[in-house]
N, C-alpha and C. Protein backbone atom coordinates (compact mmCIF):
# COMPACT_ATOMS: atom_id res chain seq x y z
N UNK A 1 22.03 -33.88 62.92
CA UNK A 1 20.76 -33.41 62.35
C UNK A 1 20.69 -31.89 62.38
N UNK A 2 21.56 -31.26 63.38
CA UNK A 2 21.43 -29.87 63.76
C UNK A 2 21.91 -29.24 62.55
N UNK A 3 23.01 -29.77 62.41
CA UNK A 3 24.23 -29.04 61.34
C UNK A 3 23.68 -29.10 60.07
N UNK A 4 22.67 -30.46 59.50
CA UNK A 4 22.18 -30.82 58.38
C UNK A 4 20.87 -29.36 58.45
N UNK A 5 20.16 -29.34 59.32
CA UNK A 5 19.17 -27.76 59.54
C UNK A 5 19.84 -27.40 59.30
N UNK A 6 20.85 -26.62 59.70
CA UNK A 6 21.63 -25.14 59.37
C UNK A 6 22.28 -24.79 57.74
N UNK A 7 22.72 -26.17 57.29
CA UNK A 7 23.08 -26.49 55.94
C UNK A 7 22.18 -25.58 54.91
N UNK A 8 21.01 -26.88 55.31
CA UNK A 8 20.00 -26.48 54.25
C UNK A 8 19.54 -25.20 54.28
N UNK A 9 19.52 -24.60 55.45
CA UNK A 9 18.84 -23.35 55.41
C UNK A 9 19.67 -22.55 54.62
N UNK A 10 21.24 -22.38 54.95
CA UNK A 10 22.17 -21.65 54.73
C UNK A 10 21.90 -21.59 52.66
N UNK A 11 21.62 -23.19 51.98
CA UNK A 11 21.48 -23.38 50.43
C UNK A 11 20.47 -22.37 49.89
N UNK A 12 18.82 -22.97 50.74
CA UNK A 12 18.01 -22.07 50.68
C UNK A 12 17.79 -20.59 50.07
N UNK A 13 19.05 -20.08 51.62
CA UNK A 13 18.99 -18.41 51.25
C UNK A 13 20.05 -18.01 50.10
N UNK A 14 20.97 -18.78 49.73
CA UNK A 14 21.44 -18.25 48.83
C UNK A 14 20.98 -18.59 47.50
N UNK A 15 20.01 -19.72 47.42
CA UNK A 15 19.30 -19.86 45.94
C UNK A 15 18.41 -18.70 45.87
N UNK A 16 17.43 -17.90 46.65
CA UNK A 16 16.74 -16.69 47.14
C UNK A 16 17.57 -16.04 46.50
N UNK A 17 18.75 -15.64 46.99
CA UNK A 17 19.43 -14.32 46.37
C UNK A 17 19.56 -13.79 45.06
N UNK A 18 20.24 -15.32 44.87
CA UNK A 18 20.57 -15.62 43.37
C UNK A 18 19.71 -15.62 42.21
N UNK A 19 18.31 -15.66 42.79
CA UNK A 19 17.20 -15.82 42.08
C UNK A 19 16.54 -14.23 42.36
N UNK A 20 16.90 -13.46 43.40
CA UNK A 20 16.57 -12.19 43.17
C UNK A 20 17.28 -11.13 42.31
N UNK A 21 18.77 -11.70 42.36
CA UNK A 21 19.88 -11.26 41.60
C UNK A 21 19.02 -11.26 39.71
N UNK A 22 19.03 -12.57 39.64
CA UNK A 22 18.07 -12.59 38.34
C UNK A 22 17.20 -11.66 37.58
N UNK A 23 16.51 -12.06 39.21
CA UNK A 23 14.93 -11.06 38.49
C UNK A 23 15.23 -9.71 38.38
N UNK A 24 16.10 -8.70 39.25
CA UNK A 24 16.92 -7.46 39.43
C UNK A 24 17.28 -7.10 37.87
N UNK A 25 17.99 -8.15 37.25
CA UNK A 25 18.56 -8.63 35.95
C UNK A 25 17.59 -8.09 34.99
N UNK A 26 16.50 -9.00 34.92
CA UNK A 26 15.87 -8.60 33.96
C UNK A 26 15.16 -7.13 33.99
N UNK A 27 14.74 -6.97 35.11
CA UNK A 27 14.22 -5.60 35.26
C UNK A 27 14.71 -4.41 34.78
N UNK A 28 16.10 -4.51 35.09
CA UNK A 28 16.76 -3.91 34.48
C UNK A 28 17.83 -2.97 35.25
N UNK A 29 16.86 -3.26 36.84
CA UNK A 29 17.99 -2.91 37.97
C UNK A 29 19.15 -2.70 37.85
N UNK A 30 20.10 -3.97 37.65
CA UNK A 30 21.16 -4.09 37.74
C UNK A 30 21.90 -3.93 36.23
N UNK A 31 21.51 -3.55 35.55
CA UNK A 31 21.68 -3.39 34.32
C UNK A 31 22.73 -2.06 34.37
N UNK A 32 23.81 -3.28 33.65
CA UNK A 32 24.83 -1.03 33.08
C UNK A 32 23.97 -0.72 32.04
N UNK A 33 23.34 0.23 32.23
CA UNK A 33 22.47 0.73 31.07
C UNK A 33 22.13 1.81 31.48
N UNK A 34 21.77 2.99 30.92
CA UNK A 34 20.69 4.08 31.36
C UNK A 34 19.47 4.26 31.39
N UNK A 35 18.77 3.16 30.62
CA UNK A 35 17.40 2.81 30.16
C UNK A 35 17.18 1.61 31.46
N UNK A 36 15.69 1.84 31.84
CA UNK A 36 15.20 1.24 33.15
C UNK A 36 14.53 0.09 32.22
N UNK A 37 13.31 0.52 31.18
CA UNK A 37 12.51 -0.06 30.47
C UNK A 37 12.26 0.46 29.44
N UNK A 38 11.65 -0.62 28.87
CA UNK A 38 10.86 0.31 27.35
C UNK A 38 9.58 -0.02 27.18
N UNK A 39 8.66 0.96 27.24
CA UNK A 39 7.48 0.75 27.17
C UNK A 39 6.51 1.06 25.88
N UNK A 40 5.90 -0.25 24.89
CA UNK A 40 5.47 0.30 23.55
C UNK A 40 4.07 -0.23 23.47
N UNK A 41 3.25 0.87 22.58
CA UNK A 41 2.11 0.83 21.97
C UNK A 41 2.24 0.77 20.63
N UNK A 42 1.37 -0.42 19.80
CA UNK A 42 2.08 -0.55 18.45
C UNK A 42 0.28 -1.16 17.81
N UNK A 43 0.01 -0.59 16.49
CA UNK A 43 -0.74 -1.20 15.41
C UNK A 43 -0.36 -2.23 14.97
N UNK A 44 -1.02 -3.07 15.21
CA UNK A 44 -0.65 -4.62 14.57
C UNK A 44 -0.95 -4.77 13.67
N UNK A 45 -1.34 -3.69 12.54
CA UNK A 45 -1.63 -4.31 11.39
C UNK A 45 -1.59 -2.85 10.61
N UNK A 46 -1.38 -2.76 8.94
CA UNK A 46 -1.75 -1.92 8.21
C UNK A 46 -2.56 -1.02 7.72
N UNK A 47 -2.82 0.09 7.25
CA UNK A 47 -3.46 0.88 7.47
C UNK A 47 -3.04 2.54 7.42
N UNK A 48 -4.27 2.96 6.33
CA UNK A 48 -3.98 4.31 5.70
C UNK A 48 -4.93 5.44 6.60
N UNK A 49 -4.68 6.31 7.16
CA UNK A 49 -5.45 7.47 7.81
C UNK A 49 -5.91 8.60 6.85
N UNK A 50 -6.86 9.38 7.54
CA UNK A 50 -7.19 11.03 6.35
C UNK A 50 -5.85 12.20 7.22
N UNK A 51 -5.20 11.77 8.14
CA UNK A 51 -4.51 12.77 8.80
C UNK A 51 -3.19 12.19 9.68
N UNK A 52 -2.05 12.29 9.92
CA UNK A 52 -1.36 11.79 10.46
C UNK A 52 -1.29 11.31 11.74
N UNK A 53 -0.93 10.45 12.11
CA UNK A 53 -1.09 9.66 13.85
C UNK A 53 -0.19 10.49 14.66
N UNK A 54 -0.16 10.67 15.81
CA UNK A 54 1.08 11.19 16.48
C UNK A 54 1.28 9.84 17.69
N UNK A 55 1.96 9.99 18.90
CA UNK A 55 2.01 9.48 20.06
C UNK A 55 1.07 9.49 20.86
N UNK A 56 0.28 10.68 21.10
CA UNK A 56 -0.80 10.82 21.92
C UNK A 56 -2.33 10.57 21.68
N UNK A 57 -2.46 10.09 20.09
CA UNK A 57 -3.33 9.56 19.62
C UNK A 57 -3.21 7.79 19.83
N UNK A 58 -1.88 7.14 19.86
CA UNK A 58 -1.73 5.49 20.20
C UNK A 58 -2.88 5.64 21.56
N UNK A 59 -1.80 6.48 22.65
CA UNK A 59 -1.94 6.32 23.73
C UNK A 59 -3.47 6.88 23.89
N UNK A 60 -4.05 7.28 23.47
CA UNK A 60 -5.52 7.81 23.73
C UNK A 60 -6.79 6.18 23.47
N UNK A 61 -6.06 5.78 22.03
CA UNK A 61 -6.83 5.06 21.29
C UNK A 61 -6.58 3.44 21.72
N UNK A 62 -5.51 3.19 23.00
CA UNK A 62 -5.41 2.14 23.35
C UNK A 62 -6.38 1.14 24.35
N UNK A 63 -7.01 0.46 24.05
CA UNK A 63 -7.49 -0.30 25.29
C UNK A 63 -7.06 -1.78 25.40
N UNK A 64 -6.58 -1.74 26.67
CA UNK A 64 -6.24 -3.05 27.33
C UNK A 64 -7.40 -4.00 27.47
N UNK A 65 -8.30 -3.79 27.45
CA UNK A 65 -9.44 -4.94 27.47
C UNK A 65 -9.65 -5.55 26.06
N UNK A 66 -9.20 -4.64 25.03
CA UNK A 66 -9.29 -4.90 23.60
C UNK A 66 -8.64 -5.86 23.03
N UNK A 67 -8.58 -7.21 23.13
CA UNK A 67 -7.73 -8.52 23.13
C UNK A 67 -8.43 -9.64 21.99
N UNK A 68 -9.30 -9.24 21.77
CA UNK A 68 -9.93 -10.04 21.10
C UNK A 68 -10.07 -9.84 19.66
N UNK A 69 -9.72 -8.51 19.12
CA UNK A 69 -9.54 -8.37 17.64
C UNK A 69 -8.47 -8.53 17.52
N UNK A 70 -8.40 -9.29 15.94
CA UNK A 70 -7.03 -9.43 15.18
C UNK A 70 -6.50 -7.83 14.71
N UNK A 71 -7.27 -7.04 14.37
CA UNK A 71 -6.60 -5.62 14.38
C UNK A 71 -6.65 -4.52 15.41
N UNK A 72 -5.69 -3.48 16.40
CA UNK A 72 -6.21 -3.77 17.27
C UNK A 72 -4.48 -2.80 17.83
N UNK A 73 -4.71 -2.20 18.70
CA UNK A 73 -3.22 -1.76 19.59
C UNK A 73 -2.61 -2.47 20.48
N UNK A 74 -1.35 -3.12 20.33
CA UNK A 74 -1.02 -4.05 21.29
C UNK A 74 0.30 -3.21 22.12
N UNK A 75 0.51 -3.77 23.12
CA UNK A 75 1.37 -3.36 24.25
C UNK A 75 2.61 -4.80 24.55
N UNK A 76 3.44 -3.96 25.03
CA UNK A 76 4.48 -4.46 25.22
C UNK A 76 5.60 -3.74 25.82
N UNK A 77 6.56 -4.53 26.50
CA UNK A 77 8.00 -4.02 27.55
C UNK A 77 9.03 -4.60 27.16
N UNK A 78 10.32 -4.05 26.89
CA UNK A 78 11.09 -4.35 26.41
C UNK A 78 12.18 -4.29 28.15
N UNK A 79 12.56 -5.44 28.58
CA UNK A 79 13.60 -5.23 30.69
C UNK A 79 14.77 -6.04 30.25
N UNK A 80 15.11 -6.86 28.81
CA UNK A 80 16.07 -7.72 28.95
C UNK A 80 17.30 -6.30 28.64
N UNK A 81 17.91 -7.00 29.65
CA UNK A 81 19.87 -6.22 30.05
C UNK A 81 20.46 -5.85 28.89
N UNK A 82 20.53 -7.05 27.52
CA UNK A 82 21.45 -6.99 26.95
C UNK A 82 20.92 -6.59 25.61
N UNK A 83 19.63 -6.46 25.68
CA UNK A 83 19.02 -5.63 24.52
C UNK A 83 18.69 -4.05 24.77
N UNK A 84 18.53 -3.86 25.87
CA UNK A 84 18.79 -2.43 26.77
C UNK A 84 19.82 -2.22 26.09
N UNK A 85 20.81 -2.73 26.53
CA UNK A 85 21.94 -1.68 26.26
C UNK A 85 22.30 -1.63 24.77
N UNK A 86 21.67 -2.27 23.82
CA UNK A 86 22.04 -2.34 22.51
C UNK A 86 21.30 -1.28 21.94
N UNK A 87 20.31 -1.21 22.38
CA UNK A 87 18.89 0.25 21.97
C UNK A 87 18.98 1.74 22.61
N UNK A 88 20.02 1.42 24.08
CA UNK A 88 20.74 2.76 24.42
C UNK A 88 21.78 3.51 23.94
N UNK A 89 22.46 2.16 23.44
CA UNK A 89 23.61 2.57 22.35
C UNK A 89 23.68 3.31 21.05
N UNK A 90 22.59 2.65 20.52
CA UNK A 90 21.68 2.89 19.06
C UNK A 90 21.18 4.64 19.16
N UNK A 91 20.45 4.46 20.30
CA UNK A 91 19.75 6.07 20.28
C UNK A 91 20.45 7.20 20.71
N UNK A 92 21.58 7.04 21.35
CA UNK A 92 22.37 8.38 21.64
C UNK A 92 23.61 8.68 20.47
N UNK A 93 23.14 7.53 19.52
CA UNK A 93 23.84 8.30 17.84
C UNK A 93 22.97 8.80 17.27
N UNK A 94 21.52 9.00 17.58
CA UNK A 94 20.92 9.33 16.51
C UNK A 94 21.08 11.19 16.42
N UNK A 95 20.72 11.59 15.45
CA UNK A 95 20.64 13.01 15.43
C UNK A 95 19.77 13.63 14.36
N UNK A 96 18.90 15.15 14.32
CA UNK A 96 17.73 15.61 13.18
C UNK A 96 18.52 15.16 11.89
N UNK A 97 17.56 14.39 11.11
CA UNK A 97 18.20 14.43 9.96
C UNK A 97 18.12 15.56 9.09
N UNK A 98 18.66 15.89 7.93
CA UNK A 98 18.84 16.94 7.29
C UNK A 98 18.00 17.09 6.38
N UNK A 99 17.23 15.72 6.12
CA UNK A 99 15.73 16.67 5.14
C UNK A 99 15.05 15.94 6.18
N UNK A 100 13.85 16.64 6.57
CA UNK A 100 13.06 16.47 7.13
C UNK A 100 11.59 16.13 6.58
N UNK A 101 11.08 15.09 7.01
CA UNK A 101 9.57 14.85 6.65
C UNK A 101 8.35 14.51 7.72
N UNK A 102 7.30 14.81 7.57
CA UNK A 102 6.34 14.94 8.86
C UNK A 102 6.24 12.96 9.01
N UNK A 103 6.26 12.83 10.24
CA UNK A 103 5.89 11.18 10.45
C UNK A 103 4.49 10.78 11.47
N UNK A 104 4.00 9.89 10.72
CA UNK A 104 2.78 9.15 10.87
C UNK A 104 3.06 7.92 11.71
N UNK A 105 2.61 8.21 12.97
CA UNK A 105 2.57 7.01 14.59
C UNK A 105 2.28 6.16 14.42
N UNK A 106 3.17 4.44 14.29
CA UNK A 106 2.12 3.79 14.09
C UNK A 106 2.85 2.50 15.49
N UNK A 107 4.19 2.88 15.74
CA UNK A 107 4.49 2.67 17.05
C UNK A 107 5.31 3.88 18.00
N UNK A 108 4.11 3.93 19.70
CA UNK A 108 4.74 5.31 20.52
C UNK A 108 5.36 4.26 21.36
N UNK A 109 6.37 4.97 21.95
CA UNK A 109 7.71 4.04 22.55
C UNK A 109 7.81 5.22 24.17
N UNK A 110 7.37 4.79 25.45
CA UNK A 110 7.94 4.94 26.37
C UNK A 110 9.61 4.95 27.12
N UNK A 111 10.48 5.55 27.08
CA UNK A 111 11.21 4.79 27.18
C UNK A 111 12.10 5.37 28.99
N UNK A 112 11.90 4.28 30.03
CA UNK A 112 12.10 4.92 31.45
C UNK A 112 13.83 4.85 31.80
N UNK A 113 14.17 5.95 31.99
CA UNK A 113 15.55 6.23 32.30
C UNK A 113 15.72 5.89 33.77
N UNK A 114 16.83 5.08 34.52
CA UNK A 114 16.87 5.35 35.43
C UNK A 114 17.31 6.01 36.78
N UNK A 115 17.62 7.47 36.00
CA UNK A 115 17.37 8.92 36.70
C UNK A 115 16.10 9.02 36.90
N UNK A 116 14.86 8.76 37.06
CA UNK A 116 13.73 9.00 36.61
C UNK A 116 12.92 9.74 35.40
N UNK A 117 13.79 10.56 34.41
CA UNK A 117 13.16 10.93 33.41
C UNK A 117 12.56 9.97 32.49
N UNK A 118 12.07 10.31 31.45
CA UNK A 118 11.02 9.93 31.08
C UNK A 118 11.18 10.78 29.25
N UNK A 119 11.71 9.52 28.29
CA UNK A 119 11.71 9.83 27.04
C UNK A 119 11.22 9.09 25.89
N UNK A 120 10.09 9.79 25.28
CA UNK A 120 9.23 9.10 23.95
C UNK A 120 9.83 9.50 22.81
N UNK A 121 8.92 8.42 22.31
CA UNK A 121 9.67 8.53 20.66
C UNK A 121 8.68 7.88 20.12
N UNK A 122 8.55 8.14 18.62
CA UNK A 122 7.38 7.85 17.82
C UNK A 122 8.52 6.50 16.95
N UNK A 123 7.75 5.61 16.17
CA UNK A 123 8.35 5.01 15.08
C UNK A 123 7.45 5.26 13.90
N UNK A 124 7.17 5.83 13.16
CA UNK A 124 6.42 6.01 11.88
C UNK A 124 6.08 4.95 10.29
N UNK A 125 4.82 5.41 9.98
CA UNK A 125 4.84 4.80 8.76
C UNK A 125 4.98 6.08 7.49
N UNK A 126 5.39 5.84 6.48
CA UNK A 126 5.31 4.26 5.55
C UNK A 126 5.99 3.18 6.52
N UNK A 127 6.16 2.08 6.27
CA UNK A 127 7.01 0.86 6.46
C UNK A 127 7.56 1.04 8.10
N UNK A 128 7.04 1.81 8.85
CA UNK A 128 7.80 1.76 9.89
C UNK A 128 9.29 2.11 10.34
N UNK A 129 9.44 2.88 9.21
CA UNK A 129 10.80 3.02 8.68
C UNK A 129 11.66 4.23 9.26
N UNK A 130 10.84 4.99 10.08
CA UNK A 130 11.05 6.27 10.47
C UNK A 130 11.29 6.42 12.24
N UNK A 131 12.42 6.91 12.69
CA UNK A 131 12.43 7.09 14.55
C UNK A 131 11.86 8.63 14.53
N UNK A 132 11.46 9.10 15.48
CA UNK A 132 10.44 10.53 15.15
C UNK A 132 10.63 11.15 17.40
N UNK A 133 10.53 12.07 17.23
CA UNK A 133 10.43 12.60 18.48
C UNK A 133 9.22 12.30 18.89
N UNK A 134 8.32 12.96 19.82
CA UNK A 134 6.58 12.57 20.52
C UNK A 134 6.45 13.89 19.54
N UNK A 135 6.84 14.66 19.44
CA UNK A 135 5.52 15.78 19.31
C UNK A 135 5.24 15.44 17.81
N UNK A 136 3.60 15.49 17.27
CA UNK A 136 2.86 15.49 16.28
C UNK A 136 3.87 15.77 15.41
N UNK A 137 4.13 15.23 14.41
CA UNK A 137 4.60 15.32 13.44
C UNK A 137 5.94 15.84 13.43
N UNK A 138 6.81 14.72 14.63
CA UNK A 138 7.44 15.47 15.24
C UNK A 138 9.10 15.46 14.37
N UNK A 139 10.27 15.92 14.86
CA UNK A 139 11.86 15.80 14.13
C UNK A 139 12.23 14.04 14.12
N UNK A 140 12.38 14.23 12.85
CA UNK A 140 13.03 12.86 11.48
C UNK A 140 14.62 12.53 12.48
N UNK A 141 14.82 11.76 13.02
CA UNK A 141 16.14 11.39 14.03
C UNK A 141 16.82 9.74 12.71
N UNK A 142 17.89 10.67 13.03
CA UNK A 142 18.94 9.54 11.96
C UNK A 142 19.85 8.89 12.45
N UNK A 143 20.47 8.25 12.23
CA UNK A 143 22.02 7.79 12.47
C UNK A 143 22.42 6.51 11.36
N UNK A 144 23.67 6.61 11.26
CA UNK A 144 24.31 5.18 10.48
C UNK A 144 23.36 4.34 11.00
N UNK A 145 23.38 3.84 11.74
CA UNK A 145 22.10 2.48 12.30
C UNK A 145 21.07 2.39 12.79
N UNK A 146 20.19 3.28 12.08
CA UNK A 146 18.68 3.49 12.67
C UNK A 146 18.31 1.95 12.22
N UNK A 147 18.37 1.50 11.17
CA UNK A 147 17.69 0.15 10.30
C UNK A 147 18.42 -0.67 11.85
N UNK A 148 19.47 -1.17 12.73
CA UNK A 148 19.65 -1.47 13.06
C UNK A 148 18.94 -1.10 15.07
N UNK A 149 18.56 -0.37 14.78
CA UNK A 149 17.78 0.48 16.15
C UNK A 149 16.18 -0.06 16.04
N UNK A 150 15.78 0.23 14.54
CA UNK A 150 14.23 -0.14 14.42
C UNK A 150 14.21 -1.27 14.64
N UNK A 151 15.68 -2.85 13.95
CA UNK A 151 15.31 -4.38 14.09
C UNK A 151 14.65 -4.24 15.24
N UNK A 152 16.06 -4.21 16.56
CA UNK A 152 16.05 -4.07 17.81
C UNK A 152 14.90 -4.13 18.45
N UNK A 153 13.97 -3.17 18.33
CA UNK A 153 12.89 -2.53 19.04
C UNK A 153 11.44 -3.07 18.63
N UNK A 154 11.46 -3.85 17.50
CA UNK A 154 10.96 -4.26 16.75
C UNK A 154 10.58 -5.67 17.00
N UNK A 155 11.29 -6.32 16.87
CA UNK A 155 11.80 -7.68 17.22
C UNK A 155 11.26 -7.72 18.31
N UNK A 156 12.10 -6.91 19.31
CA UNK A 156 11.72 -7.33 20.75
C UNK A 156 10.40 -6.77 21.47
N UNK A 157 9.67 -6.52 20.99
CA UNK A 157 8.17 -6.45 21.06
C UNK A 157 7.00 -6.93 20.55
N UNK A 158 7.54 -7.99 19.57
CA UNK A 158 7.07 -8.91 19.03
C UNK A 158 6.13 -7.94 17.73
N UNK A 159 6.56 -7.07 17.06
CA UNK A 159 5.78 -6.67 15.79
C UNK A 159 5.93 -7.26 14.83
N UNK A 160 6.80 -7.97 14.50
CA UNK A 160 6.88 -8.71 13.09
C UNK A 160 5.94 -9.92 13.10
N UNK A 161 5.54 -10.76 14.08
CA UNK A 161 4.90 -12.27 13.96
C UNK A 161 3.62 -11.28 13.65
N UNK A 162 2.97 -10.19 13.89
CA UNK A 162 1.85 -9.92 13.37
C UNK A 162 1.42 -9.64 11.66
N UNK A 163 2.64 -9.61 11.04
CA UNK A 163 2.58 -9.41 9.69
C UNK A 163 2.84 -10.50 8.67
N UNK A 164 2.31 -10.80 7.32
CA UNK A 164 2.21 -11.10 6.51
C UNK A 164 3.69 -11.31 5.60
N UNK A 165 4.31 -12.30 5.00
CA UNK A 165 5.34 -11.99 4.17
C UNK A 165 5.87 -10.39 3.22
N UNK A 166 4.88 -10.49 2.95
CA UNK A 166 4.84 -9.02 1.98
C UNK A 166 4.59 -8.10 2.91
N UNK A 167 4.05 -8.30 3.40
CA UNK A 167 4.28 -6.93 4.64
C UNK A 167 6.26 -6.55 5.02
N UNK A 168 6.54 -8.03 5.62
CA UNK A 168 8.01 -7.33 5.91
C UNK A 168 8.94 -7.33 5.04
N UNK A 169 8.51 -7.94 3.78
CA UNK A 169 9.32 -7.61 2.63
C UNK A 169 9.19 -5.80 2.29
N UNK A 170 8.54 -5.47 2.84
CA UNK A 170 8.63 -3.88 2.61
C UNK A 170 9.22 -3.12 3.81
N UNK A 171 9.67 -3.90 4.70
CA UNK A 171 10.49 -3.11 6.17
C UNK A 171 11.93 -3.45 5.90
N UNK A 172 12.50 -2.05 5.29
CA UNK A 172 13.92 -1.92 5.05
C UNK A 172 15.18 -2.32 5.89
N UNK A 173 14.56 -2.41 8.03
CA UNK A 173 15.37 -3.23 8.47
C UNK A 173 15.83 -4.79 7.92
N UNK A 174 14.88 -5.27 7.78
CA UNK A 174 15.16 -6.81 6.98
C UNK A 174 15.65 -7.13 6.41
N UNK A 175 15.49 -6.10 5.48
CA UNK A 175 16.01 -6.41 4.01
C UNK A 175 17.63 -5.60 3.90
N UNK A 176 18.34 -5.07 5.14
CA UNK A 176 19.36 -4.59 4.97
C UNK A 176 20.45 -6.01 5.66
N UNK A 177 21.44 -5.88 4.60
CA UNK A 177 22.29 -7.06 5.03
C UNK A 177 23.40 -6.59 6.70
N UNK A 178 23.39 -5.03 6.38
CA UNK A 178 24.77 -4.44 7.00
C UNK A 178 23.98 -4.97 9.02
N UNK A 179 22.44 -5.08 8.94
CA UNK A 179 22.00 -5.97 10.38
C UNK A 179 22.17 -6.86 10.79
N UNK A 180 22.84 -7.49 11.69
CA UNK A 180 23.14 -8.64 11.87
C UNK A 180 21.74 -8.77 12.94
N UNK A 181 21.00 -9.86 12.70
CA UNK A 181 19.86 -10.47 13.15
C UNK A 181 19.07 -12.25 13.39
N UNK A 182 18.41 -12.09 14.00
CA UNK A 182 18.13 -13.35 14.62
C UNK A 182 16.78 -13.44 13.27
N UNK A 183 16.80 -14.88 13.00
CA UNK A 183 15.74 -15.37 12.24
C UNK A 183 14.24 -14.33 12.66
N UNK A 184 13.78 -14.07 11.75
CA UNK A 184 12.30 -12.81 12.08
C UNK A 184 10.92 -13.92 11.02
N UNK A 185 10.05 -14.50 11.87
CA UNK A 185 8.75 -14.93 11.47
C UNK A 185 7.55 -14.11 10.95
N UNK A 186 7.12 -14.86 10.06
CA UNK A 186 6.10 -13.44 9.97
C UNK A 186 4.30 -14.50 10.73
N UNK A 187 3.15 -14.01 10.41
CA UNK A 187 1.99 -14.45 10.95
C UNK A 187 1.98 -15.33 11.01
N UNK A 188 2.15 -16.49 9.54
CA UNK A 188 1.92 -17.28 9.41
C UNK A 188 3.25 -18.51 9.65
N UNK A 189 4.11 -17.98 10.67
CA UNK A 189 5.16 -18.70 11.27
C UNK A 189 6.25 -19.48 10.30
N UNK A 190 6.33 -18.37 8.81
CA UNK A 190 7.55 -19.04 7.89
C UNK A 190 8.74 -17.53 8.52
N UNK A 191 9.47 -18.35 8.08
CA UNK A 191 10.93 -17.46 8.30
C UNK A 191 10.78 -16.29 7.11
N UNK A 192 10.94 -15.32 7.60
CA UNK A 192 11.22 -14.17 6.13
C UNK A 192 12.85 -14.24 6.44
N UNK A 193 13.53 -14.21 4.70
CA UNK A 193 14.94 -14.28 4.52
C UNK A 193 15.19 -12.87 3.88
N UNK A 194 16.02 -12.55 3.14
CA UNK A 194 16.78 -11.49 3.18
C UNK A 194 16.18 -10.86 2.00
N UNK A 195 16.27 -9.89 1.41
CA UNK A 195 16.10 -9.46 -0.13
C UNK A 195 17.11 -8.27 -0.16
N UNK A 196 17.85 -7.93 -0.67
CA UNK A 196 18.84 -7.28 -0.02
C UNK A 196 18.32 -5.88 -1.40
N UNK A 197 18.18 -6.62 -2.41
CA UNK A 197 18.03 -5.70 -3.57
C UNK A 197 16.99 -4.45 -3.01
N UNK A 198 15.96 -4.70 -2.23
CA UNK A 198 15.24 -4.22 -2.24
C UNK A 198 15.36 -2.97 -1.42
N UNK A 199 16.53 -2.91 -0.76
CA UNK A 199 16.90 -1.39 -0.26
C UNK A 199 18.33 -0.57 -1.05
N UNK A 200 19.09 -1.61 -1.89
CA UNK A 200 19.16 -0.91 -2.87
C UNK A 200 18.65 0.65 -4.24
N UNK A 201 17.78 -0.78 -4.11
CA UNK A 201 16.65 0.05 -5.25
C UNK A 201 16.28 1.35 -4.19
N UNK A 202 15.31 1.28 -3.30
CA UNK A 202 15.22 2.37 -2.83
C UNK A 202 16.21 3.54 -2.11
N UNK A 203 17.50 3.42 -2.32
CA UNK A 203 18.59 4.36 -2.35
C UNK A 203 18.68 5.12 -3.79
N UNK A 204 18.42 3.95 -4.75
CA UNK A 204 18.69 5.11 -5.88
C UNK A 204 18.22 5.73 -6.34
């Protein structure tokens, strides 16, 4: 009976571990990554201003008690390991792009290093289509795979189930084939599929 105590205890502590090992996991602890978390404020819905949004206008205009309108600033954390490191990857290609245009906040992005610094980034409208520094109207950041940086960040904060078909038929991540991506729902819980033409056209 003694040995059967000692057994179980011994199972016990190592399901504990293993299950702290986990949670470490998602956090992001143990993560090869440089990114701790990602922390986002995002408009759930459409919408034209008299003046451009920046980062410090999300973060001003956010309230957490505010749960009950369908339009409305929602929050969200991005701790899974293996999307970390796909969005750390993504952002240390990006660089100023070469024409520059002022961008309008319509998601501000926390994002916690774990050195302790501490780096934002705007995502802009039109279409959401834009990665942007924090400051007001801040530098246009490019790379071969931004469309593939915005899915990412996108996705995993749940902004797309808030929109309408025609809504993400106008978000150029989607509609680019060169993304490889997981099925994306829109509000009304149909699958949006591909349109590929449609970032075509807007190249030429």
């Amino acid at each position: 009976m003694k040995h059967l105590i000692i057994v179980l205890f011994l199972f016990c502590t190592a399901c504990n571990s293993s299950n702290k090992g986990n949670s470490d996991i998602d956090r992001g602890d143990a993560c090869d990554c440089d990114i701790q978390s990602i922390h986002a404020l995002y408009y759930n819905y459409n919408f034209d201003t008299a003046r451009a949004l920046g980062w410090d206008d999300i973060q001003k205009w956010y309230d957490p008690q505010d749960t009950t309108k369908r339009n409305r600033i929602v929050e969200a954390t991005i701790t899974e390991c293996s999307i970390l490191q796909e969005i750390d990857k993504e952002i240390k290609t990006l660089k100023p792009a070469e024409e520059q245009y002022p961008g309008d906040a319509r998601i501000a992005l926390t994002i916690n290093m774990k050195d302790g610094t501490i780096k934002e980034y705007v995502i802009g409208w039109p279409n959401t289509a834009a990665f942007y520094t924090k400051e007001y109207k801040g530098t246009l950041l490019e790379s071969e795979n931004t469309n593939r940086l915005l899915y990412l960040i996108k996705n995993n904060i749940g902004y797309y189930s808030w929109f309408d078909q025609d809504d993400l038929k106008s978000m150029n991540e989607l509609n680019d084939p060169s993304v490889q991506r997981d099925s994306v729902r829109s509000r009304d819980g149909k699958i949006y599929y591909y349109t590929p033409n449609i970032v075509e056209e807007k190249k030429m």
